[in-house]
C-alpha atoms as a PDB file:
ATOM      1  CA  UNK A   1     -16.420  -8.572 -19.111  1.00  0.00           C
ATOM      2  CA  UNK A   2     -14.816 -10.789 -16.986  1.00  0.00           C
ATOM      3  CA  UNK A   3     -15.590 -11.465 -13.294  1.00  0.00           C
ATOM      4  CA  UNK A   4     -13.542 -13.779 -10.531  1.00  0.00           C
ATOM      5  CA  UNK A   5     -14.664 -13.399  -7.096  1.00  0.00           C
ATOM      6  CA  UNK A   6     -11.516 -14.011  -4.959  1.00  0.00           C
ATOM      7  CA  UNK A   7     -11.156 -14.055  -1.050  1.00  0.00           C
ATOM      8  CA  UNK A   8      -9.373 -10.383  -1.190  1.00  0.00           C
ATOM      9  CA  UNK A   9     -12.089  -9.203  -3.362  1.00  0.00           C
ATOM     10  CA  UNK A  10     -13.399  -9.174  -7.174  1.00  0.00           C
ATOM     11  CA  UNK A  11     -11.141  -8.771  -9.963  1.00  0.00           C
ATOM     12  CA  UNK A  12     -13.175  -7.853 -13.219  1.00  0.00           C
ATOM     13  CA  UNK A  13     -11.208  -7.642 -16.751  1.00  0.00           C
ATOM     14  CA  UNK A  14     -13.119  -5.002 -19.424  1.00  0.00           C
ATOM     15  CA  UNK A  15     -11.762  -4.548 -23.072  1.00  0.00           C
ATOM     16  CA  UNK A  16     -12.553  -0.938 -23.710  1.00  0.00           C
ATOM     17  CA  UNK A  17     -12.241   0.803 -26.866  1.00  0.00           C
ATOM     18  CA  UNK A  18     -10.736   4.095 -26.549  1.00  0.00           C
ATOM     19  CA  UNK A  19      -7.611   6.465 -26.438  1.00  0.00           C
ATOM     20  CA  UNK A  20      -4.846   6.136 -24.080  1.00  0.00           C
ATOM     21  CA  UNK A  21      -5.567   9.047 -22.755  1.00  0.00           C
ATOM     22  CA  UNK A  22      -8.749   8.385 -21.418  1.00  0.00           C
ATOM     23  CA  UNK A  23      -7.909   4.652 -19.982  1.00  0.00           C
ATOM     24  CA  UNK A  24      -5.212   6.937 -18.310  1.00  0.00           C
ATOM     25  CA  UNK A  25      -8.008   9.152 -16.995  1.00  0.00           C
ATOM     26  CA  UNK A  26     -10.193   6.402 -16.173  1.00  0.00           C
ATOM     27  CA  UNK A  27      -7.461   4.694 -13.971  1.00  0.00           C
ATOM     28  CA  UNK A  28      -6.123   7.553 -12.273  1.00  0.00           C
ATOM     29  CA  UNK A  29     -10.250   8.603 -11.200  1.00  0.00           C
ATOM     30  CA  UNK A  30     -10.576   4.907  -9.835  1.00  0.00           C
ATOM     31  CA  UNK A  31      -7.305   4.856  -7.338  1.00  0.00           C
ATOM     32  CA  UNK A  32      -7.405   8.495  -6.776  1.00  0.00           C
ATOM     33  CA  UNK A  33     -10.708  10.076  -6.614  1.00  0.00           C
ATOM     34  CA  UNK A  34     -13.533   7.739  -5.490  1.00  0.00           C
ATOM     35  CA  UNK A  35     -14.837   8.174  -2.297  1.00  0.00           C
ATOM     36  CA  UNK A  36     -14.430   5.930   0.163  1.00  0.00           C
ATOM     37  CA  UNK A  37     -14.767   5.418   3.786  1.00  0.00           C
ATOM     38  CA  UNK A  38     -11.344   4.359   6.395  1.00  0.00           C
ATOM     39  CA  UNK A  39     -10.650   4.866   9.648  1.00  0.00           C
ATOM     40  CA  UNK A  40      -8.884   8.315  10.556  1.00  0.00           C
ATOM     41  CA  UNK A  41      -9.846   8.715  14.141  1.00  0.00           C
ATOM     42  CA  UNK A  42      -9.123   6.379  16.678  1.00  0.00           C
ATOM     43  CA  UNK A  43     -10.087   7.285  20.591  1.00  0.00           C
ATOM     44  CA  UNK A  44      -7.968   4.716  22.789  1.00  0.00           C
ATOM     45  CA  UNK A  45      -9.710   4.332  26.269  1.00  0.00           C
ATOM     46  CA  UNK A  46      -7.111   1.824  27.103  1.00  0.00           C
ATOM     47  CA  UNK A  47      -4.423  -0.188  25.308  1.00  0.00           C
ATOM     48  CA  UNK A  48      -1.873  -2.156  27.618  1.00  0.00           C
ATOM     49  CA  UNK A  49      -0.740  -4.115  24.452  1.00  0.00           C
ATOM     50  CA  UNK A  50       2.952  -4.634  23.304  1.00  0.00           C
ATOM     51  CA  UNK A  51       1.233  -2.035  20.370  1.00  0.00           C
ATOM     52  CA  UNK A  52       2.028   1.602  20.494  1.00  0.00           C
ATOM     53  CA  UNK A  53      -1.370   3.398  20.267  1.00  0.00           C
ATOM     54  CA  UNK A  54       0.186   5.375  17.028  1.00  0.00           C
ATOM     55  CA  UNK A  55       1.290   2.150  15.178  1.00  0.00           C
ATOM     56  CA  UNK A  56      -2.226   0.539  15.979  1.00  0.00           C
ATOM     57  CA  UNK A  57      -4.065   3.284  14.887  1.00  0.00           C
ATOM     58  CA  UNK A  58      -2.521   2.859  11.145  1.00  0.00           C
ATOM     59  CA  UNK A  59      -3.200  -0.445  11.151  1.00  0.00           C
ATOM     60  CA  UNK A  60      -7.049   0.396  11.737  1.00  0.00           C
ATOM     61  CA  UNK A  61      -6.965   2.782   9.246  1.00  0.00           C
ATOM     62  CA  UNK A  62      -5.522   0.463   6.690  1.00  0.00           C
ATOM     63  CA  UNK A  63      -8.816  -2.110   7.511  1.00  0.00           C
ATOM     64  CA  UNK A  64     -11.146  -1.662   4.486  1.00  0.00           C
ATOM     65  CA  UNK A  65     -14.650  -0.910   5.366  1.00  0.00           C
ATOM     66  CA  UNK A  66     -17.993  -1.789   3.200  1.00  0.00           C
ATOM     67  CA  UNK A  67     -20.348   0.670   1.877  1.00  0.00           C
ATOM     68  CA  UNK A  68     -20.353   3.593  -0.898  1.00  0.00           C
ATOM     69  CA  UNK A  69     -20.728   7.355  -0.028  1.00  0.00           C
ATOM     70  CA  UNK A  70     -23.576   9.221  -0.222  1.00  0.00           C
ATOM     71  CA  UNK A  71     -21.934  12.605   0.919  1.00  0.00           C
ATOM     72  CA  UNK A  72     -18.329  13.647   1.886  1.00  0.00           C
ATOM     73  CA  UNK A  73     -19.324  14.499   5.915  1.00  0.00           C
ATOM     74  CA  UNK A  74     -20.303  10.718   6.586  1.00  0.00           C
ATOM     75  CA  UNK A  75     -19.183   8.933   9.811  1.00  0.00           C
ATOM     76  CA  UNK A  76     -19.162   5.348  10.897  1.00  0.00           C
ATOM     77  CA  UNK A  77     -17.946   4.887  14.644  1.00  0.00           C
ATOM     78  CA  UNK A  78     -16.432   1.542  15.526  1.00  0.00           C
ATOM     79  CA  UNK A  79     -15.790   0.556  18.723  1.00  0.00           C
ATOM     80  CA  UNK A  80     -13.240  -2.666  19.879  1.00  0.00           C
ATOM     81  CA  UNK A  81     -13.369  -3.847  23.459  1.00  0.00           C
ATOM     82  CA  UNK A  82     -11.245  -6.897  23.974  1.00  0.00           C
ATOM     83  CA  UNK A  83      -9.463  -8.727  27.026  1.00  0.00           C
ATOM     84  CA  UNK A  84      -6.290 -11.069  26.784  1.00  0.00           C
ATOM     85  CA  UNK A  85      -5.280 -13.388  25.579  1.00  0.00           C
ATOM     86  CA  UNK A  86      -6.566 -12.978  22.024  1.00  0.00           C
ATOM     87  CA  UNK A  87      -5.751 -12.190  18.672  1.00  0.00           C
ATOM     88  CA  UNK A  88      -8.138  -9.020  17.684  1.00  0.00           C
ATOM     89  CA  UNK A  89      -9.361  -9.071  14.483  1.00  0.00           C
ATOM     90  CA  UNK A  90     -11.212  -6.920  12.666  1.00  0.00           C
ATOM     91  CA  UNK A  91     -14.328  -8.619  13.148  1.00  0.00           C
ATOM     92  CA  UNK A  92     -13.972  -7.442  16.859  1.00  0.00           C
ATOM     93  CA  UNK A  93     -15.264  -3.902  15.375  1.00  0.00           C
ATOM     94  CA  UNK A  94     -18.741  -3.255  16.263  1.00  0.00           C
ATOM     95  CA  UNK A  95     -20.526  -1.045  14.501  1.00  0.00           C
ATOM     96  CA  UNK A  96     -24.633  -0.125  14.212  1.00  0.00           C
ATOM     97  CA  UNK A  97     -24.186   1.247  10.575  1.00  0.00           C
ATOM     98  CA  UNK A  98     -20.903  -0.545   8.867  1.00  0.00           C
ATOM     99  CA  UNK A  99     -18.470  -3.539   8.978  1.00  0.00           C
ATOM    100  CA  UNK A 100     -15.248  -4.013   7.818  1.00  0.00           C
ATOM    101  CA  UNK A 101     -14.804  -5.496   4.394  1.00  0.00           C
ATOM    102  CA  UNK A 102     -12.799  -8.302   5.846  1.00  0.00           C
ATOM    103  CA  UNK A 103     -13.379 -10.337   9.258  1.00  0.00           C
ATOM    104  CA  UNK A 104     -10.236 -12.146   9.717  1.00  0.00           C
ATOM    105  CA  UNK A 105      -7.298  -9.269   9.442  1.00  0.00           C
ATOM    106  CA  UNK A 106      -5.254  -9.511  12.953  1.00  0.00           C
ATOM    107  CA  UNK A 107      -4.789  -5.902  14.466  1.00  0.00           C
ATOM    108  CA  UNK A 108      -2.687  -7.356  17.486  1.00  0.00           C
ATOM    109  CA  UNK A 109      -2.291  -9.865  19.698  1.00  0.00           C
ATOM    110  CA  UNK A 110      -3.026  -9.836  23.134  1.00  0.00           C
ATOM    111  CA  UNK A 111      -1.036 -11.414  26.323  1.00  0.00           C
ATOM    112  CA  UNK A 112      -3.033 -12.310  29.585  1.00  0.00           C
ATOM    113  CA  UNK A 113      -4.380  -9.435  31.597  1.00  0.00           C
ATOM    114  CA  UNK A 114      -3.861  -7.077  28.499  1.00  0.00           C
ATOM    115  CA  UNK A 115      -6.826  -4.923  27.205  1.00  0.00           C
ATOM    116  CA  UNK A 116      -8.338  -2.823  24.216  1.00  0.00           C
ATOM    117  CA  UNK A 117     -10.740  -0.464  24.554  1.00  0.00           C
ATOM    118  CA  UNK A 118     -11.220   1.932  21.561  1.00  0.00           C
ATOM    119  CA  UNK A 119     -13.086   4.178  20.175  1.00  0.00           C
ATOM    120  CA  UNK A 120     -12.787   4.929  15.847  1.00  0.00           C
ATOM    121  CA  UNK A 121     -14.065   6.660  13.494  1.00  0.00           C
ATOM    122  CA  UNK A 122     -14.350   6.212   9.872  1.00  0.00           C
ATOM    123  CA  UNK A 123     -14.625   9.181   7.814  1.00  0.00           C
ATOM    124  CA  UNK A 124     -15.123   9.561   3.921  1.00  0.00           C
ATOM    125  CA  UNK A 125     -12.293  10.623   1.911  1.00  0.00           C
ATOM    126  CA  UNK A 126     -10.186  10.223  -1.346  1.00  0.00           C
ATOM    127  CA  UNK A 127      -6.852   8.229  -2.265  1.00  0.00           C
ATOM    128  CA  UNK A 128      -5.598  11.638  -3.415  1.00  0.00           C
ATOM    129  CA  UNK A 129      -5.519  11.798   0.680  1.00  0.00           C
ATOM    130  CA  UNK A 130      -3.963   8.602   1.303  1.00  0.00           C
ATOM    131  CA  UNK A 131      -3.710   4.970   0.026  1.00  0.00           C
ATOM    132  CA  UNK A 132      -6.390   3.737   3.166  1.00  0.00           C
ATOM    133  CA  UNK A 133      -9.207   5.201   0.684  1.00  0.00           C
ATOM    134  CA  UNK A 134      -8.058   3.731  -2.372  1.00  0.00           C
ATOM    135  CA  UNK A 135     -11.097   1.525  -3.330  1.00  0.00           C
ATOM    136  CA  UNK A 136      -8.739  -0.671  -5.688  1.00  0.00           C
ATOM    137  CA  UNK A 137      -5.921  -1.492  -8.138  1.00  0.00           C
ATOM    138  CA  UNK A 138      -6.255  -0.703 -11.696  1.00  0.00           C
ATOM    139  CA  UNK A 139      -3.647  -1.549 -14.153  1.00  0.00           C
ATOM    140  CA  UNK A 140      -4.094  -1.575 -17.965  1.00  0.00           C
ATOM    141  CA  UNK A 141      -2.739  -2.754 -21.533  1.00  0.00           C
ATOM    142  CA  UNK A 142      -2.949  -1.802 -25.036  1.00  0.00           C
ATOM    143  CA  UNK A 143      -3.414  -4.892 -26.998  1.00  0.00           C
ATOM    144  CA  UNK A 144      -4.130  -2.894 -30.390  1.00  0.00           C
ATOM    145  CA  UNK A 145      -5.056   0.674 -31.683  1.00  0.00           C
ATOM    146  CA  UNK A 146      -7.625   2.095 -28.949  1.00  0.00           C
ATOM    147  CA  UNK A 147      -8.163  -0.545 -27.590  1.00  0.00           C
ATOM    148  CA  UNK A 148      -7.282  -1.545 -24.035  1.00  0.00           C
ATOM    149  CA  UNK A 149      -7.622  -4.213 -21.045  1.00  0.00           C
ATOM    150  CA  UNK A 150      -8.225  -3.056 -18.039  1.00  0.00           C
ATOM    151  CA  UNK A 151      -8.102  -5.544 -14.639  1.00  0.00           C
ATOM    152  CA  UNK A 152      -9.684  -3.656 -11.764  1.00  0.00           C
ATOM    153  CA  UNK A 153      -9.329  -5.367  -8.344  1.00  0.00           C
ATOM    154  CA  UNK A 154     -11.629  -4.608  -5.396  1.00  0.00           C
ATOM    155  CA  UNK A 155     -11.154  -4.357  -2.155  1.00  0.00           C
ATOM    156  CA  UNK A 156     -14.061  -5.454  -1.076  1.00  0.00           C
ATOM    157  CA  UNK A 157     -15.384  -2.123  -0.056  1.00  0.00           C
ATOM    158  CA  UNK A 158     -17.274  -1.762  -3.734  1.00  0.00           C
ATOM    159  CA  UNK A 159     -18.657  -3.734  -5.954  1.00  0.00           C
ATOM    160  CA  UNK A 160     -16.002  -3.380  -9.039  1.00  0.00           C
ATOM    161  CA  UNK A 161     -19.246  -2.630 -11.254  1.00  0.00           C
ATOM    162  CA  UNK A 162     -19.569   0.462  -8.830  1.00  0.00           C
ATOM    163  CA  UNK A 163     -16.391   1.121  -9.340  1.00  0.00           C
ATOM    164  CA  UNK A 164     -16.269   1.670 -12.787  1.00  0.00           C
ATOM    165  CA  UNK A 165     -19.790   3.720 -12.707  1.00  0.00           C
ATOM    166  CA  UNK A 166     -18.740   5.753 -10.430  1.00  0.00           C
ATOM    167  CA  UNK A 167     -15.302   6.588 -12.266  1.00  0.00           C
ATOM    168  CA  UNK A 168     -17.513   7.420 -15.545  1.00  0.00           C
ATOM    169  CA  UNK A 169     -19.741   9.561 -13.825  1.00  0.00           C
ATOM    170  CA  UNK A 170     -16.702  11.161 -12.386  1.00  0.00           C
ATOM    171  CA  UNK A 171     -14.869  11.799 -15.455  1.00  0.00           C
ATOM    172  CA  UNK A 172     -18.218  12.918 -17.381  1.00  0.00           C
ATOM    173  CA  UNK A 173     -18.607  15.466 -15.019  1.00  0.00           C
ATOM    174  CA  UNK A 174     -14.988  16.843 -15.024  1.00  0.00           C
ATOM    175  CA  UNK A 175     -15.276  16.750 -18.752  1.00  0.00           C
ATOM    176  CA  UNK A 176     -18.567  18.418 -18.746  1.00  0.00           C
ATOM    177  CA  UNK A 177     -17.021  21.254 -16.841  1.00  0.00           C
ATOM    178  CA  UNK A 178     -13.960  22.001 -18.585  1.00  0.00           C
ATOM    179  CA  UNK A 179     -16.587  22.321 -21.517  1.00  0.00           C
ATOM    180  CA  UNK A 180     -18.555  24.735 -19.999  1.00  0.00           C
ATOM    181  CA  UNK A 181     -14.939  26.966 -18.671  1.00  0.00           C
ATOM    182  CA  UNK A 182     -13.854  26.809 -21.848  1.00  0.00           C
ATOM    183  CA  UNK A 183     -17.025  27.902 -23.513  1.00  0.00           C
ATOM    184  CA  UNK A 184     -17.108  30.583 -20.675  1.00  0.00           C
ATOM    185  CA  UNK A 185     -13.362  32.138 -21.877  1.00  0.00           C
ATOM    186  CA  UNK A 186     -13.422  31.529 -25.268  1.00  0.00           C
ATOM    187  CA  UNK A 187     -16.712  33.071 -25.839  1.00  0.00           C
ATOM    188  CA  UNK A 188     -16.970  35.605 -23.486  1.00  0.00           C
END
C-alpha cells in the first residue's frame, strides 16, 4: 500500500488480488454507499449578498465535512454569521460537534454593509443520494489475471483506510445476505 497525503486529501494505491467483479463491487460500495455527512439544510436569517440563497445553499452542501457515522439520523448544525466586506470561507462555520474538512473553500464574497446569517444542517446520507456524500474517487486497473490497482482519493472527510474497511464490511454483509435469501428459497 501506498499512501500520499495531499492538500485535497489522501490518495492511497492497493494491489488487490481478485476478480473484476468484485473490484467492481468494491468501487461502486466506496462512491455510492458509504455514509457520510453534507449539508442539506440551510436556514438563511439574512443574506444581502450578490448570492441567491438557492445557489449558496449548494455550494454549502458541496463543503466536505469531517467525521464517520455512527447512525443514519445524525445531525451537525453549523451556523455562519459574517459582515462585509469579506470573503466567507468555510472556516467561518461554527460548529460544537464538527468542522468542515477544508478551511479555506470561498462560499462568497461580501461587499460593504452586506451580511450572512445562517443557519445549516448536516445530515448523514449516501452518494446513491447525491455526489455531496460521496466520501471519494475510486478508479481501478487490471495489470494481470485478478489482479488489480486501485487509487482511492479522500476527501478529507475519512481516513482512506476507513474507507476501504468500511466498503469490506459493507460488501461482506450484502454478500452474507444474499447467502442467507438464497439458502432461504432454494431450501425451503
Amino acid at each position: 500500500m501506498q499512501k500520499e497525503v495531499k492538500r485535497t486529501g489522501e490518495i492511497i494505491t492497493i494491489k488487490v488480488e481478485a476478480p473484476l467483479s468484485f473490484s467492481s463491487a468494491l468501487r461502486r460500495i466506496m462512491i455510492s454507499e458509504l455514509p457520510t455527512y453534507a449539508i442539506e439544510n440551510v436556514f438563511f436569517y439574512e443574506n444581502t449578498s450578490s448570492m441567491y440563497d438557492e445557489v449558496l445553499a449548494h455550494r454549502l452542501g458541496m463543503v466536505p465535512i469531517k467525521g464517520k457515522p455512527v447512525s443514519s439520523d445524525e445531525l451537525i448544525t453549523f451556523v455562519v454569521s459574517k459582515e462585509g466586506p469579506c470573503t466567507v470561507y468555510s472556516s467561518d462555520l461554527k460548529s460544537e460537534v464538527g468542522e468542515p474538512a477544508f478551511d479555506n473553500i470561498p462560499l462568497v464574497k461580501l461587499l460593504d454593509g452586506q451580511k450572512l446569517e445562517a443557519e445549516c444542517e448536516a445530515l448523514v446520507g449516501t452518494g446513491k443520494i447525491h455526489s455531496k456524500w460521496q466520501p471519494c474517487n475510486v478508479v481501478y486497473k487490471q495489470l494481470e489475471d485478478n489482479l488489480v490497482e486501485f487509487k482511492i482519493e479522500s476527501h478529507k472527510n475519512m481516513e482512506a483506510e476507513d474507507l476501504i474497511r468500511s466498503a469490506l464490511e459493507i460488501l461482506k454483509n450484502k454478500a452474507e445476505t444474499c447467502l442467507i435469501e438464497l439458502e432461504s428459497h432454494v431450501f425451503n
